[in-house]
Protein backbone atom coordinates (compact mmCIF):
# COMPACT_ATOMS: atom_id res chain seq x y z
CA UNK A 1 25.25 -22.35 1.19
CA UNK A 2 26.38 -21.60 4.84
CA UNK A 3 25.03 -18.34 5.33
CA UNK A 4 24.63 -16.11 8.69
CA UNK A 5 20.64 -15.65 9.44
CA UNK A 6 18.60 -13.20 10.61
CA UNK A 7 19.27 -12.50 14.58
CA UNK A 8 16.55 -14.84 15.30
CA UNK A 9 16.85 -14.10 19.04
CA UNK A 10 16.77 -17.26 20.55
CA UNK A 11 16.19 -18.00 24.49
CA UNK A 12 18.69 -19.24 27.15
CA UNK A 13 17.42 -22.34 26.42
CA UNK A 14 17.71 -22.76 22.67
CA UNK A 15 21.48 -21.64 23.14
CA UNK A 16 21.97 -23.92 25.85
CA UNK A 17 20.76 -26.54 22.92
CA UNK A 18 22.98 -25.35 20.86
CA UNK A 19 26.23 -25.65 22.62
CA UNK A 20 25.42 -29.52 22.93
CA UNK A 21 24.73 -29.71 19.43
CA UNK A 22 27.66 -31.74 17.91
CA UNK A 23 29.93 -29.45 15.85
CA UNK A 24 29.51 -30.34 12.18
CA UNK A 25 32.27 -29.65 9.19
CA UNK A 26 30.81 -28.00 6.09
CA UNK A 27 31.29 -31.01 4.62
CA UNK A 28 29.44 -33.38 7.25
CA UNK A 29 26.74 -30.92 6.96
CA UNK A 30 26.11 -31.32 3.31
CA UNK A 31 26.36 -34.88 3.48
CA UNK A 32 23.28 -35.03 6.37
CA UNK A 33 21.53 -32.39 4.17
CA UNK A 34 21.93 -35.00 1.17
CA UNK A 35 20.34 -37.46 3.52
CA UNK A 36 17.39 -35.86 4.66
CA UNK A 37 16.58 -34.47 1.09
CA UNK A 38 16.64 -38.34 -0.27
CA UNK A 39 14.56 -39.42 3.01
CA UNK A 40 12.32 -36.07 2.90
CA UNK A 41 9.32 -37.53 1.31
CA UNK A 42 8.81 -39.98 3.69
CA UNK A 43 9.57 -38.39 6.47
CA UNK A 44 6.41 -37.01 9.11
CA UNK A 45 5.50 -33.35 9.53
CA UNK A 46 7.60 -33.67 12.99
CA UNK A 47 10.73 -35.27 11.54
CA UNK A 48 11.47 -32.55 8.84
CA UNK A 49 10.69 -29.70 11.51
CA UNK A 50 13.02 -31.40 13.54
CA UNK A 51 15.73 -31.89 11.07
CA UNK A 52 15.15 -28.28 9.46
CA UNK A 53 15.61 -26.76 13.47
CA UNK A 54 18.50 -28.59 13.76
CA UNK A 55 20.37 -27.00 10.27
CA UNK A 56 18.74 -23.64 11.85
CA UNK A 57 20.97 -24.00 15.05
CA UNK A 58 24.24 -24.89 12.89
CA UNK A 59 23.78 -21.69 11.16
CA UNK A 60 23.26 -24.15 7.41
CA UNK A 61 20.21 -22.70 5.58
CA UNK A 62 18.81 -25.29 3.21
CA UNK A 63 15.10 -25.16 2.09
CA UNK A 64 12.91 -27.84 0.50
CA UNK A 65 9.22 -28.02 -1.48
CA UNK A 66 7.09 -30.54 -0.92
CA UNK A 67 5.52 -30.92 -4.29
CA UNK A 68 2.17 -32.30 -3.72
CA UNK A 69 1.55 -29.61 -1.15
CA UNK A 70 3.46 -26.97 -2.57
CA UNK A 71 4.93 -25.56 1.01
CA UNK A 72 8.62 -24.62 1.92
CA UNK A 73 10.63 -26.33 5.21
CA UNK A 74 13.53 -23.87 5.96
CA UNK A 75 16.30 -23.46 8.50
CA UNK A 76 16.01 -19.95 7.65
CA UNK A 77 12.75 -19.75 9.60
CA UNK A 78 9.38 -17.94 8.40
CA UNK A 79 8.08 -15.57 9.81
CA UNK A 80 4.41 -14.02 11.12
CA UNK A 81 3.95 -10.89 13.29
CA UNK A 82 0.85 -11.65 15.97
CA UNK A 83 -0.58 -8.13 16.77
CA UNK A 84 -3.11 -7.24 19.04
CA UNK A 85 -5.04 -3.73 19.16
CA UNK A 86 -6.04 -3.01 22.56
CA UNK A 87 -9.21 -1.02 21.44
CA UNK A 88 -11.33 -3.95 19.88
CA UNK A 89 -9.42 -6.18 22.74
CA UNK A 90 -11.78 -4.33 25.02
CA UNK A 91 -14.15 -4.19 22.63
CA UNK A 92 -14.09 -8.32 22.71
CA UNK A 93 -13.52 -8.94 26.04
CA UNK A 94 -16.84 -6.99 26.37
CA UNK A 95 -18.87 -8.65 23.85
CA UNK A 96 -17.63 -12.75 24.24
CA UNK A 97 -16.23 -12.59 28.13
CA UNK A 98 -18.70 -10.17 29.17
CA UNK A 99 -15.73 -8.28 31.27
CA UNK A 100 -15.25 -4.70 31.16
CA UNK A 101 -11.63 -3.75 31.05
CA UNK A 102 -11.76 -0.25 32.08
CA UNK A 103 -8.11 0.79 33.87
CA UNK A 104 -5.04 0.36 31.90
CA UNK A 105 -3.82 -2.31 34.30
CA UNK A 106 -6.96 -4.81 33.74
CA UNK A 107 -5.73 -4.24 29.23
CA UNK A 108 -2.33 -4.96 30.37
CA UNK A 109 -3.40 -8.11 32.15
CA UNK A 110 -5.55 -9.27 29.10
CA UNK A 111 -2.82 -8.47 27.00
CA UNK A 112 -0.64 -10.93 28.64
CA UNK A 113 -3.11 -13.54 28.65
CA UNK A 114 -3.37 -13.02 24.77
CA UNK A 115 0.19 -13.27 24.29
CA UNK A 116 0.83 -16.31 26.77
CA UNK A 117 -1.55 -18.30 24.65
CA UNK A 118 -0.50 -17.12 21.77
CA UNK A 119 3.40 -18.14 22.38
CA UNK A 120 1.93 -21.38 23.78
CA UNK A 121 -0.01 -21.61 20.07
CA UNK A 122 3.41 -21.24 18.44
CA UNK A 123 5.57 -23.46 20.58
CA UNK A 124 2.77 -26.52 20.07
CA UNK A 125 3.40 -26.77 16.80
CA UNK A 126 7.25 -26.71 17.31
CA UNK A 127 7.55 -22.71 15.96
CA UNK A 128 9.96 -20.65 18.20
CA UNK A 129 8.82 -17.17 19.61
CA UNK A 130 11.11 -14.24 18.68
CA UNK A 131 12.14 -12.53 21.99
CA UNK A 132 10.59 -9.19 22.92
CA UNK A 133 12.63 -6.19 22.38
CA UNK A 134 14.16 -7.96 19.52
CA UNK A 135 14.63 -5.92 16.42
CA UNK A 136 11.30 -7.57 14.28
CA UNK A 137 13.15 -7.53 11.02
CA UNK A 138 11.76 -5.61 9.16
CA UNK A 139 15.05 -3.49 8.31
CA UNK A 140 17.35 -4.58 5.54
CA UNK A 141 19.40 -1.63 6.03
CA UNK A 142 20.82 0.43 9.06
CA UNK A 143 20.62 3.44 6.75
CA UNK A 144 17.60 5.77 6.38
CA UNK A 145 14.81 4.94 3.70
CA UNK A 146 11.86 6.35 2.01
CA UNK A 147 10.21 2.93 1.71
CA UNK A 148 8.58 0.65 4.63
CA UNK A 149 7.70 -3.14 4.23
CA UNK A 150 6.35 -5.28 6.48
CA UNK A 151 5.48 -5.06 10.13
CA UNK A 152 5.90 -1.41 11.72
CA UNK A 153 5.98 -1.20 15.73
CA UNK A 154 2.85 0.92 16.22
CA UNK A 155 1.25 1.01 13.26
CA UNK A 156 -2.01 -0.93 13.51
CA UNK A 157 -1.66 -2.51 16.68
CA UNK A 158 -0.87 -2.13 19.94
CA UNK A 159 1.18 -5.01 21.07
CA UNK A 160 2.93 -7.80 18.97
CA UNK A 161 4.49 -11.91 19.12
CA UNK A 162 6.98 -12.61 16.33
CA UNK A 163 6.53 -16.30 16.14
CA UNK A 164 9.77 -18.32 13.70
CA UNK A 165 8.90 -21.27 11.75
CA UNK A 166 10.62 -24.54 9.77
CA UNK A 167 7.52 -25.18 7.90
CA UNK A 168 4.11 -23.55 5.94
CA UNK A 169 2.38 -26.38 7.70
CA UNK A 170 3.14 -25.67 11.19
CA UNK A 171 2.95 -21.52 10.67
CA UNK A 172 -0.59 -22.21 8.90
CA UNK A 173 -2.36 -24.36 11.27
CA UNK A 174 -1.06 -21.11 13.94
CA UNK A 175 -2.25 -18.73 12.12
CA UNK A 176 -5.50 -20.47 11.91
CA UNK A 177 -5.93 -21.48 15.71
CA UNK A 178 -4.89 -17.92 16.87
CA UNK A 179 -7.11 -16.26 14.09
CA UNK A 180 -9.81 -18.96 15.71
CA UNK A 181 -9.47 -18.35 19.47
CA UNK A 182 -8.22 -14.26 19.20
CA UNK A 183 -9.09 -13.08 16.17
CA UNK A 184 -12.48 -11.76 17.43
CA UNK A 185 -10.47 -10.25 20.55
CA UNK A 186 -8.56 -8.33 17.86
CA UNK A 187 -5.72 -10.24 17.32
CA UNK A 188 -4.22 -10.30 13.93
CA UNK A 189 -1.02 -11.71 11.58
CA UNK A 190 0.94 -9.39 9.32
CA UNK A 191 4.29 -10.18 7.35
CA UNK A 192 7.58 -9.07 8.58
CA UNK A 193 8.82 -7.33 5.68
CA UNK A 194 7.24 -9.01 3.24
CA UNK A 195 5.92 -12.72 1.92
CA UNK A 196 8.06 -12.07 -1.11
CA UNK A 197 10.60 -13.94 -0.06
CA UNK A 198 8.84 -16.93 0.75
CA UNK A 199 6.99 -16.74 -3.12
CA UNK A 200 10.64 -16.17 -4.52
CA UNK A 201 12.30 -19.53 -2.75
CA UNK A 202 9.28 -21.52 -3.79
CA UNK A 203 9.65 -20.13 -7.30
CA UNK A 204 12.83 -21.03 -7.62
CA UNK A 205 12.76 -24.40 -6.43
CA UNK A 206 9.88 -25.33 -8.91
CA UNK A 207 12.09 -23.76 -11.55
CA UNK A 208 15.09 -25.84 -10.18
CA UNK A 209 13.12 -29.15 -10.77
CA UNK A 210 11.30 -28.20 -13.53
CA UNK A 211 12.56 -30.86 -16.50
CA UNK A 212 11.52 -28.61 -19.41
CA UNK A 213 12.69 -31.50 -22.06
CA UNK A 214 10.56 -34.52 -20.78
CA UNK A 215 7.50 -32.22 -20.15
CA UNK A 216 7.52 -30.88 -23.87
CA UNK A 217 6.71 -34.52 -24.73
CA UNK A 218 3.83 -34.62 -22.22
CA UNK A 219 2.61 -31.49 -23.60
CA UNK A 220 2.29 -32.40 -26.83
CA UNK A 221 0.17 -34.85 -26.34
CA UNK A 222 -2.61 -33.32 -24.47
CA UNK A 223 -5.48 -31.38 -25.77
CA UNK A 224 -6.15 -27.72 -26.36
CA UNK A 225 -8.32 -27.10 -23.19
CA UNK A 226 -6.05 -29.08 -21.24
CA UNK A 227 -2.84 -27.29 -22.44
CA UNK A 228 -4.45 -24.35 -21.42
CA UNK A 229 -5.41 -25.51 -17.39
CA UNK A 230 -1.59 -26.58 -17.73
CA UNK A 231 -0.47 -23.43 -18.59
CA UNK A 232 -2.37 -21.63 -15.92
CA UNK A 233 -0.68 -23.84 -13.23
CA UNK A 234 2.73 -23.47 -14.56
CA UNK A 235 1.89 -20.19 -14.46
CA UNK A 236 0.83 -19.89 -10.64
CA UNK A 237 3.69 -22.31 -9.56
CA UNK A 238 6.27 -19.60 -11.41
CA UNK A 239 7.66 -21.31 -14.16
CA UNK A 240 8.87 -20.03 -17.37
CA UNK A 241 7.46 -22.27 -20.34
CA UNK A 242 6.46 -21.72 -23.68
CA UNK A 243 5.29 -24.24 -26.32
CA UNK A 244 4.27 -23.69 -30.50
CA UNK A 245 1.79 -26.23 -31.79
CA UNK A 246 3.68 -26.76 -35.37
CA UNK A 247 0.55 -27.91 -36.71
CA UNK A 248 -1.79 -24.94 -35.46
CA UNK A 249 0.60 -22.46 -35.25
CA UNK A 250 -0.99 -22.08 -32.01
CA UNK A 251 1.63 -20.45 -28.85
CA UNK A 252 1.42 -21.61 -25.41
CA UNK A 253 3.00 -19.45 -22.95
CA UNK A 254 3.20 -18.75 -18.87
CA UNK A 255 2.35 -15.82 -17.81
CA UNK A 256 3.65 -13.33 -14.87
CA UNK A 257 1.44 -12.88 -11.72
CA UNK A 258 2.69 -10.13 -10.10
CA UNK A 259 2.96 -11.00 -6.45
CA UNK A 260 0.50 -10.28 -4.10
CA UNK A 261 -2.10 -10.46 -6.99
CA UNK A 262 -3.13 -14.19 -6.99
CA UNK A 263 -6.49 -15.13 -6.98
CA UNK A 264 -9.02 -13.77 -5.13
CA UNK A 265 -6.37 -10.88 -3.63
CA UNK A 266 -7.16 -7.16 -3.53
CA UNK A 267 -5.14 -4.58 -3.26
CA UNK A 268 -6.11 -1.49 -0.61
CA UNK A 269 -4.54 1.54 -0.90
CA UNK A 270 -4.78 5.19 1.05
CA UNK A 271 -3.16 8.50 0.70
CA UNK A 272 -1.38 9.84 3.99
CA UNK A 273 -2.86 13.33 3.28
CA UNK A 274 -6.43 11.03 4.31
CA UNK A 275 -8.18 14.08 1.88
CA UNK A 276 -6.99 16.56 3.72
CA UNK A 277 -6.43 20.00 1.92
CA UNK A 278 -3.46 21.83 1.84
CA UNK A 279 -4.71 24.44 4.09
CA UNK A 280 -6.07 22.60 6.84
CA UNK A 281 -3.29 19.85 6.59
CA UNK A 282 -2.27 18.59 10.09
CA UNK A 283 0.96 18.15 11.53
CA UNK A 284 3.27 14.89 11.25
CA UNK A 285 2.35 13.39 14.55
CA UNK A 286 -1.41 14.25 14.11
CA UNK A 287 -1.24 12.21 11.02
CA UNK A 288 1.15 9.63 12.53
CA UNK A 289 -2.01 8.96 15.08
CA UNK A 290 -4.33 9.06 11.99
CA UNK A 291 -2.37 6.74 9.74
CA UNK A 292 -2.60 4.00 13.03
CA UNK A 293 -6.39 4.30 13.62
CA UNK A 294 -7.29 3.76 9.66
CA UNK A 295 -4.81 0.71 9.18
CA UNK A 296 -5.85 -0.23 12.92
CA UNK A 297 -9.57 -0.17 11.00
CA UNK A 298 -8.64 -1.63 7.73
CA UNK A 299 -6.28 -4.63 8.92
CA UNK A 300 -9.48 -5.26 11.43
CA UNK A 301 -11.99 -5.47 8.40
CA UNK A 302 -9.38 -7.84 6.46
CA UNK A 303 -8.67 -10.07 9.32
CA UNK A 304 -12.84 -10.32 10.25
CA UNK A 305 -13.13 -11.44 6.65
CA UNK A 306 -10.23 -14.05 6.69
CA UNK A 307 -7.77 -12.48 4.57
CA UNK A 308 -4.20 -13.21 4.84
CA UNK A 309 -1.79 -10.15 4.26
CA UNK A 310 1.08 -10.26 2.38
CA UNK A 311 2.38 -7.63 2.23
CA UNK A 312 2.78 -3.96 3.69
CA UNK A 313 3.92 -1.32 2.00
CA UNK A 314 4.06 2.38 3.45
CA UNK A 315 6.30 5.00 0.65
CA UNK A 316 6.71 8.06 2.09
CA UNK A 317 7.56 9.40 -1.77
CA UNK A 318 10.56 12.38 -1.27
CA UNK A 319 13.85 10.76 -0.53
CA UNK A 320 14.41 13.49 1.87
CA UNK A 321 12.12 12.16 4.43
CA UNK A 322 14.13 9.14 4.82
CA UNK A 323 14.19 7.58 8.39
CA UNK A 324 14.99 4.09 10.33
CA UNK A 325 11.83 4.37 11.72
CA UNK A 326 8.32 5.46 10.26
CA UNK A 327 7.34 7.20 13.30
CA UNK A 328 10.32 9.48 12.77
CA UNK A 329 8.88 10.68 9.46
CA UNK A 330 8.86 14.33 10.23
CA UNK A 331 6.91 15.44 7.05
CA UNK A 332 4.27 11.86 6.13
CA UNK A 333 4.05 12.85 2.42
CA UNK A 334 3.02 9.35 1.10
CA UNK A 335 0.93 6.76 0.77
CA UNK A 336 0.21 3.04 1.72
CA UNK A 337 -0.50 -0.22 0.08
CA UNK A 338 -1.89 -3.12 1.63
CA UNK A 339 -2.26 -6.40 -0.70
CA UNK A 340 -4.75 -9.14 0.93
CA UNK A 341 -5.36 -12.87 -0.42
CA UNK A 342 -8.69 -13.91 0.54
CA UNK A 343 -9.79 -17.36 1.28
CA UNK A 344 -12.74 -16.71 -1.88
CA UNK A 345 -14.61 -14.72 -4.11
CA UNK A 346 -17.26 -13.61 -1.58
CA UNK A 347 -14.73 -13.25 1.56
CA UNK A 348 -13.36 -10.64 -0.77
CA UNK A 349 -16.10 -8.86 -2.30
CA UNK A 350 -17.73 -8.33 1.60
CA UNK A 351 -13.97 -6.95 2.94
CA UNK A 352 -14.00 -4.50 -0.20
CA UNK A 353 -17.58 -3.17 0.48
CA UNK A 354 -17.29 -2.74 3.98
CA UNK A 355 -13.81 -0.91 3.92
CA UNK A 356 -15.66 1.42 1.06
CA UNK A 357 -18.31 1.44 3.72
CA UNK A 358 -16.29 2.59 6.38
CA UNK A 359 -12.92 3.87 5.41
CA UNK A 360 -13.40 5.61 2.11
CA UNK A 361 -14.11 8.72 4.05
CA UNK A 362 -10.28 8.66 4.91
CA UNK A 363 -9.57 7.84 1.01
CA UNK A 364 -8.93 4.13 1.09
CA UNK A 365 -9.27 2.54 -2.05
CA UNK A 366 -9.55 -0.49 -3.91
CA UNK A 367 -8.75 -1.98 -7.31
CA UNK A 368 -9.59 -4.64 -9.21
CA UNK A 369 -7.76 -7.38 -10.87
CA UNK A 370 -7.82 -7.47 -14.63
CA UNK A 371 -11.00 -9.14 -16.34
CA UNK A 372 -12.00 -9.04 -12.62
CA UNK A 373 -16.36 -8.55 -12.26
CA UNK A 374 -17.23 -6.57 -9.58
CA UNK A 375 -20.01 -7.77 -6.99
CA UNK A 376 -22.95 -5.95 -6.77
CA UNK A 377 -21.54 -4.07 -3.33
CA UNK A 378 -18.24 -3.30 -5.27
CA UNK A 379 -19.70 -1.88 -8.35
CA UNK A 380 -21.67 0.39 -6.37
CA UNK A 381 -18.91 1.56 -3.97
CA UNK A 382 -16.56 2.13 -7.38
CA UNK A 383 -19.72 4.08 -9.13
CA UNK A 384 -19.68 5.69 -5.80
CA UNK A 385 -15.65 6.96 -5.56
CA UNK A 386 -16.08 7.83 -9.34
CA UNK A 387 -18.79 10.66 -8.33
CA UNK A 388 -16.98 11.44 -5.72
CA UNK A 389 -13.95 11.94 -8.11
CA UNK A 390 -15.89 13.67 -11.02
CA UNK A 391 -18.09 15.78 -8.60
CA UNK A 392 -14.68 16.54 -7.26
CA UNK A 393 -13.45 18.02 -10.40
CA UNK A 394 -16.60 19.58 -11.24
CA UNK A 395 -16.49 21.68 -7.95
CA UNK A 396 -12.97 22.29 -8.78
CA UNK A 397 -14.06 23.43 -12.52
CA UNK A 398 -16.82 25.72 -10.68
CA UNK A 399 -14.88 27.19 -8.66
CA UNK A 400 -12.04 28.23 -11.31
CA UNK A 401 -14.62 29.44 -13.71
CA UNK A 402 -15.94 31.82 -10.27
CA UNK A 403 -12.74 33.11 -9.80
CA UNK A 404 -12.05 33.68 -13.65
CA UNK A 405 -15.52 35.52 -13.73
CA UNK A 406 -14.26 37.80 -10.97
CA UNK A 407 -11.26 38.64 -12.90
CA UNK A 408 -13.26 39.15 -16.06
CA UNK A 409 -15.34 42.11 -13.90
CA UNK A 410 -12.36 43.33 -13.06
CA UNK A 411 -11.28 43.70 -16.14
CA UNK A 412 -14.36 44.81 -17.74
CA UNK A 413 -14.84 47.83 -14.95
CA UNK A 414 -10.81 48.36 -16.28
CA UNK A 415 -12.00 48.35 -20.03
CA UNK A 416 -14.91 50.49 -19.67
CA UNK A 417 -12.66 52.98 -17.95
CA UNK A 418 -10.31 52.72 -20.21
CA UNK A 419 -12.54 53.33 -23.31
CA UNK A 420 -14.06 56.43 -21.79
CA UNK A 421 -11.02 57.89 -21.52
CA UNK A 422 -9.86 57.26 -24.98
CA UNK A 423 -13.27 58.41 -26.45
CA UNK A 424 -12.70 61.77 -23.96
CA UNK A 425 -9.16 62.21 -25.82
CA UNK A 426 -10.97 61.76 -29.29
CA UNK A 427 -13.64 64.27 -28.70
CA UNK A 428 -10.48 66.73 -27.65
CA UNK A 429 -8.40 65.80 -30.89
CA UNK A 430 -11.59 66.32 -32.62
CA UNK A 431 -12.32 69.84 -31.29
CA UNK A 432 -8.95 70.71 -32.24
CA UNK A 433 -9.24 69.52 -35.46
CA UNK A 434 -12.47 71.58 -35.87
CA UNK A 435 -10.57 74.66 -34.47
CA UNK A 436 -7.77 74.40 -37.08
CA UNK A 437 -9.86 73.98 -39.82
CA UNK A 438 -11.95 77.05 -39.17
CA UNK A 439 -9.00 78.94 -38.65
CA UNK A 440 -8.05 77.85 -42.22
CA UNK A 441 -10.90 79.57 -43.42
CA UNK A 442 -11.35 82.36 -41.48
CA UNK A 443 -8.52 83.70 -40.15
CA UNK A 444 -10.17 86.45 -38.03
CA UNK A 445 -11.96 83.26 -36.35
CA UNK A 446 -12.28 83.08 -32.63
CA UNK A 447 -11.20 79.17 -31.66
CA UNK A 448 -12.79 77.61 -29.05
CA UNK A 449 -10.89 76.04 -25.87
CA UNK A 450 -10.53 72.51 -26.66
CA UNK A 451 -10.31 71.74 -22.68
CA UNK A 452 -14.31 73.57 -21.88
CA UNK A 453 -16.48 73.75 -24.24
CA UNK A 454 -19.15 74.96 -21.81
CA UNK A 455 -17.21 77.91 -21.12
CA UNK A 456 -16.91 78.93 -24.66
CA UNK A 457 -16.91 82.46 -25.37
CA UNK A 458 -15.93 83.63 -21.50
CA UNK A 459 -12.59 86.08 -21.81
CA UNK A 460 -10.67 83.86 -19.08
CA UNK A 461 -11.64 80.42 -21.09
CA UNK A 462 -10.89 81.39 -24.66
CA UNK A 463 -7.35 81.47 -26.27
CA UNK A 464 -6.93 84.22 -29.39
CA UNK A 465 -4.58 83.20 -32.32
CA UNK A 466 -2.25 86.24 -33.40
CA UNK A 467 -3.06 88.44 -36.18
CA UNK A 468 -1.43 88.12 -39.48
């Protein structure tokens, strides 16, 4: 259980904490751990934070569910990326402050407004900020990959805040008061890495307490309809259960949802060729810059819409491009994959028509979830990409049959040629043949020259057979 944590970066100030921290044994550490975890459910939204922080700075990771709410506390602190794109920052400043920032020292100075409150924000609701120049994260591995996750130093945004938490409560209510103050100024959350990890620790602890024995009693008991709104809970909290009615024959079991696919979540996806063909395709860097203006556009759309990303994920496909860094992709053959949870059914269907409306141009796409209806807005933009796709192919169909009629003249000017020069070698054979046989008959007969007929009869054109 005593693991060593992310480099969390903490300030002079923190370590300074720290070193007055009494030194704990392993064994004095599980025993407080037993104590808070029997006091936890009374305890305040402050007092677990506190206790949680304190397990942080002796390096013990513990985590806990509260099950009415359904949110982790964790020394091993969650994390949210705060980024800010400098363009719609303007853009806002413009539009709500009435203040043009036109020089890059006046962005620089809103900037650090942005990120003062923001840190300020994070630190209210006892969350620590990650220090700048910090490595975010994001990287598992020191070794080159083909795969990106998460948060990506330019890549959507401009300028970022890592903010560290100890609870879902206190990194909510942030994410909601920055979204509420910045989030028309541009300002926007992402996951480092992914939100994975948070789904799998609150999976397993529902599994952990999960008494499969004394809740096959209650579920016998209930009725059809509500065995099934049972199931469908079990189901989203990620446990494995499956029940047979002996009398029906009837089989109640959980099923998977795939994370990142909850309800109300869309998945937004977008080729980093952005429709490009192969002849005009632009260099690495070119698309580098083109990949950060569409995600700057699509993460804008999501956040305007209240969506909550979970995850990030950018493949650049051949192992052979693996990097540390995206930006050192020297080839961009890939694609990306942005999953969303939205707040409802209409929040979702609006973000999914306007990015059709705006990005589809560069290829971004959609799906949707199975059994999923489509709003009026999304069934038009899908009718739309499917014309797009089959008037593709058609083109593509046009212009193959174009080039295979081209061919076929070709060909046909080769035939024709080809045939009047065998039907010129058959009137020759047959002129011969005509030759021999009146030769047969007459031997005294004059033959004519096979090669000219028009000169037949001329003493330089006409070939005698000898006498017998």
């Amino acid at each position: 259980m005593n693991t060593k944590l992310l480099d969390s970066s903490p300030t002079p100030s923190e370590v300074s904490g720290r070193m007055t921290e009494m030194v704990l044994s392993e064994e004095e550490l599980h025993h407080r751990w037993k104590e808070v975890k029997f006091r936890f459910n009374e305890m305040s939204e402050s007092q677990r934070v506190d206790e949680f922080r304190k397990f942080w700075e002796m390096d013990f990771e513990v985590t806990e569910l509260d099950k009415k709410t359904g949110l982790l506390y964790s020394s091993s602190p969650l994390m949210r990326v705060f980024t800010i794109c400098h363009e719609q920052l303007v853009q806002g400043y413009l539009q709500f402050k009435e203040e043009r920032l036109e020089t890059q020292e006046e962005i620089a100075a809103a900037v650090q407004i942005v990120k003062s409150s923001i840190e300020s924000t994070i630190r209210r609701f006892k969350g620590i900020v990650k220090e700048e120049g910090a490595e975010p994260g994001y990287a598992d591995s020191k070794e080159p990959v083909s795969c990106f996750y998460g948060f990506q130093e330019g890549f959507g945004s401009d300028d970022f805040i890592i903010g560290m938490f100890f609870s879902e409560v206190g990194r909510t209510k942030v994410i909601k008061k920055v979204a509420k103050e910045w989030g028309r100024y541009g300002v926007r959350t992402e996951p480092v890495g992914t939100e994975r990890n948070v789904h799998s620790r609150r999976t397993s602890l529902w599994n952990r307490d999960f008494d499969r024995k004394e809740y096959r009693k209650y579920f016998a008991i209930l009725s059809h309809k509500q065995r099934l709104k049972e199931i469908k809970d079990l189901s989203i909290k990620g446990i494995k259960f499956r029940y047979t009615d002996r009398k029906t024959n009837r089989v109640y079991n959980t099923y998977v949802i795939p994370f990142g696919m909850g309800q109300f979540s869309r998945q937004f996806s977008y080729d980093f060729m952005f429709k490009y063909s192969e002849e005009n395709l632009p260099g690495a860097s070119e698309r580098c810059e083109e990949i950060d203006r569409v995600e700057k556009s699509l993460l804008g759309i999501i956040a305007n819409h209240n969506g909550f990303v979970t995850m990030i994920e950018r493949d650049l496909i051949l192992a052979s491009n693996a990097c540390l860094s995206l930006q050192e992709s020297e080839d961009f053959d890939g694609e990306g994959h942005v999953y969303v949870q939205f707040p409802s059914k209409i929040a979702r269907s609006r973000a999914s028509e306007e990015v059709f409306e705006k990005l589809s141009i560069y290829g971004v796409q959609f799906s949707l979830e199975k059994g999923e209806k489509p709003s009026t807005g999304e069934q038009n933009a899908i009718l739309r990409k499917e014309l797009d796709s089959k008037r593709a192919r058609l083109d593509l169909s046009w212009k193959m049959l174009e080039s295979r009629k081209a061919r076929h003249r070709v060909e046909s000017i080769e035939l024709e040629n080809a045939e009047a020069e065998l039907l010129q070698r058959e009137r020759e054979i047959n002129k011969i043949e005509q030759n021999l046989s009146e030769c047969e008959k007459h031997p005294n007969h004059t033959p004519v020259n096979s090669n000219n007929t028009e000169s037949m009869g001329t003493k330089e054109n006409t070939e005698y057979l000898p006498a017998p």
